[in-house]
Every structure is written in C-alpha cells, then in structure tokens.
N, C-alpha and C. Protein backbone atom coordinates (compact mmCIF):
# COMPACT_ATOMS: atom_id res chain seq x y z
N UNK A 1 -6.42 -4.50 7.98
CA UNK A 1 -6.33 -3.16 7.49
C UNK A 1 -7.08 -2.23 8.45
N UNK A 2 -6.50 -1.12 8.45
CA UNK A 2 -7.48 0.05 9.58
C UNK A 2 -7.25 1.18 8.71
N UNK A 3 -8.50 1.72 8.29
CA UNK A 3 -8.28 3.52 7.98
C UNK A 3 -7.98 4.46 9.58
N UNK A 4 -7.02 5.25 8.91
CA UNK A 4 -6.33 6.41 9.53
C UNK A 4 -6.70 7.66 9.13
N UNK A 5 -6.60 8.74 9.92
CA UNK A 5 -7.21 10.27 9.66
C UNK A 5 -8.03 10.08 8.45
N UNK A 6 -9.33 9.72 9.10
CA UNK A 6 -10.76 9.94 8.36
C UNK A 6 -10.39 9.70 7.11
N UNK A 7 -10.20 8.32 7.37
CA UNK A 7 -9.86 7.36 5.59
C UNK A 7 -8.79 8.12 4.92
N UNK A 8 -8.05 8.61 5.58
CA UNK A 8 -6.90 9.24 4.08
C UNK A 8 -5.93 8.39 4.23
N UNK A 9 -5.51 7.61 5.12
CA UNK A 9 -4.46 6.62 4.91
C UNK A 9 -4.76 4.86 5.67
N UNK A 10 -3.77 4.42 5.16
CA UNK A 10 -4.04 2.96 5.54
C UNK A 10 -3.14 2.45 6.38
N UNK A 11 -3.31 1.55 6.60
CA UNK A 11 -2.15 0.71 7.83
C UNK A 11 -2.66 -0.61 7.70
N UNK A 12 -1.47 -1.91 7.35
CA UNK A 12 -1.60 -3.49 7.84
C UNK A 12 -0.82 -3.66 8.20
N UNK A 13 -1.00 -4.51 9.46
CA UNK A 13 -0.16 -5.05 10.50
C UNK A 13 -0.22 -6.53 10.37
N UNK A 14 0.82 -7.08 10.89
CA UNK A 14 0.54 -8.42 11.21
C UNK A 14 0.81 -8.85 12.95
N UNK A 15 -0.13 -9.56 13.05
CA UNK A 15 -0.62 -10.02 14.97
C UNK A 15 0.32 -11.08 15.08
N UNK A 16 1.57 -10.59 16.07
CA UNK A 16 2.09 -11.84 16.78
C UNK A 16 1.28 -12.91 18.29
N UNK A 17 0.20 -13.04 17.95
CA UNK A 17 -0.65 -13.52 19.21
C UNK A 17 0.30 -13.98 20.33
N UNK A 18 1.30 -15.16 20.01
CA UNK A 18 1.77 -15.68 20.84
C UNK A 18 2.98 -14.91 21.78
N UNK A 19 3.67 -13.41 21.28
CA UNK A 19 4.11 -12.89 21.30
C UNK A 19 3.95 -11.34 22.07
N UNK A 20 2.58 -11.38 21.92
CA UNK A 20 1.56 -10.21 22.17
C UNK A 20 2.70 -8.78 21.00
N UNK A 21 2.85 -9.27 20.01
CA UNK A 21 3.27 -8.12 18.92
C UNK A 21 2.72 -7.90 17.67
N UNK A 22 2.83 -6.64 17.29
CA UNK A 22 2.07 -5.85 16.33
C UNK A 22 2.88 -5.79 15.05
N UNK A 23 3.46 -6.14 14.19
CA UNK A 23 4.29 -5.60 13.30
C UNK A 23 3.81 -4.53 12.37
N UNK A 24 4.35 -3.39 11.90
CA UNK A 24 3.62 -2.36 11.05
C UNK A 24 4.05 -3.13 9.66
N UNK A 25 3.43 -2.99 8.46
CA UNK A 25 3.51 -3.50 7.18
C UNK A 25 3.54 -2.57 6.34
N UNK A 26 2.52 -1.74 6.86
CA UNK A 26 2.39 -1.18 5.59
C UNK A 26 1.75 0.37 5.88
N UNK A 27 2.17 1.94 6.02
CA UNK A 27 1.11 2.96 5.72
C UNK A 27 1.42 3.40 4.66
N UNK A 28 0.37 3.98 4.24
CA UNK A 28 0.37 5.08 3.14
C UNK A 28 -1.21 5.25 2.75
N UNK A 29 -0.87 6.13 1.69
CA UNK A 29 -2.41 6.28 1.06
C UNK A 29 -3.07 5.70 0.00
N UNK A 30 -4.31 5.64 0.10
CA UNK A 30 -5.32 4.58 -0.45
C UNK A 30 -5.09 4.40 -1.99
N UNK A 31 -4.17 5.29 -2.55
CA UNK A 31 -3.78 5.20 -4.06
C UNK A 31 -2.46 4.39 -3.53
N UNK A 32 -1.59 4.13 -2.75
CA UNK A 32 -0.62 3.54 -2.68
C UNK A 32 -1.12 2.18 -2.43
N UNK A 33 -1.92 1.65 -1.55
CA UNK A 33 -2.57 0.55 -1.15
C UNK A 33 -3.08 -0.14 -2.28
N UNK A 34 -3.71 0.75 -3.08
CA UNK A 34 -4.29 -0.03 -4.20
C UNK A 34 -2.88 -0.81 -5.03
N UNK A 35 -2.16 -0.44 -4.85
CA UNK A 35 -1.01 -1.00 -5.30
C UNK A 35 0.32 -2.03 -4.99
N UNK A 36 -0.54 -2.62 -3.51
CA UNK A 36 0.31 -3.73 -2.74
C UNK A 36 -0.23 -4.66 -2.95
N UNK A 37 0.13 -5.69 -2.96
CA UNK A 37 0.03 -6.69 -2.65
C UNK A 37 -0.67 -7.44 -1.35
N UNK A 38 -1.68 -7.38 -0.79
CA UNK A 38 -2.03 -7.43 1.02
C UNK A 38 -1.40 -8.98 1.24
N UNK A 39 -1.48 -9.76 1.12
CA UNK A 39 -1.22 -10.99 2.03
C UNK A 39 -0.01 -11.07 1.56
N UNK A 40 1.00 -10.43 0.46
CA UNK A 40 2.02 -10.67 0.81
C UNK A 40 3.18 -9.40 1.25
N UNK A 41 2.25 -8.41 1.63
CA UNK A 41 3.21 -7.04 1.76
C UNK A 41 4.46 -6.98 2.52
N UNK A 42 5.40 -6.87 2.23
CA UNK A 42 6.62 -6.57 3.31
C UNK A 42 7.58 -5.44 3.05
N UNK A 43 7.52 -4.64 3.61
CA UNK A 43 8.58 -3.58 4.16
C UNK A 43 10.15 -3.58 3.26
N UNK A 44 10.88 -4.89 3.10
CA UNK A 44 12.06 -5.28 3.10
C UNK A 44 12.55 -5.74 1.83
C-alpha cells in the first residue's frame, strides 16, 4: 500500500519481480479502501 496526495488516496500494487512489473490494483480513497479486500483485491 502507498498513500498518495498527502494521505487522501491509496494505491496497491502487485510486484512482478521476475518480470520487473508493477500491476495497479487498486486507487481510491481511504473510505473506499476500508472496503476491499487487500490480499485479495482485483480490478476484474
């Protein structure tokens, strides 16, 4: 997880190491976050 513009939003990614890739998962704001799921968030 990383806060964005001075904590008003969130971002999780997942690390392709072997890949050197970033996937985006997830932004929004910290009332939306409270409302995912983290280890299983997906986009789709």
């Amino acid at each position: 997880m990383f806060n964005i513009a001075r904590n008003k939003y969130r971002l999780i990614v997942q690390i392709c190491y072997l890949r050197q890739w970033v996937f985006i998962k997830f932004i929004g704001t910290h009332s939306e976050y409270d409302k995912v799921d983290v280890p299983t968030v997906d986009l789709f």
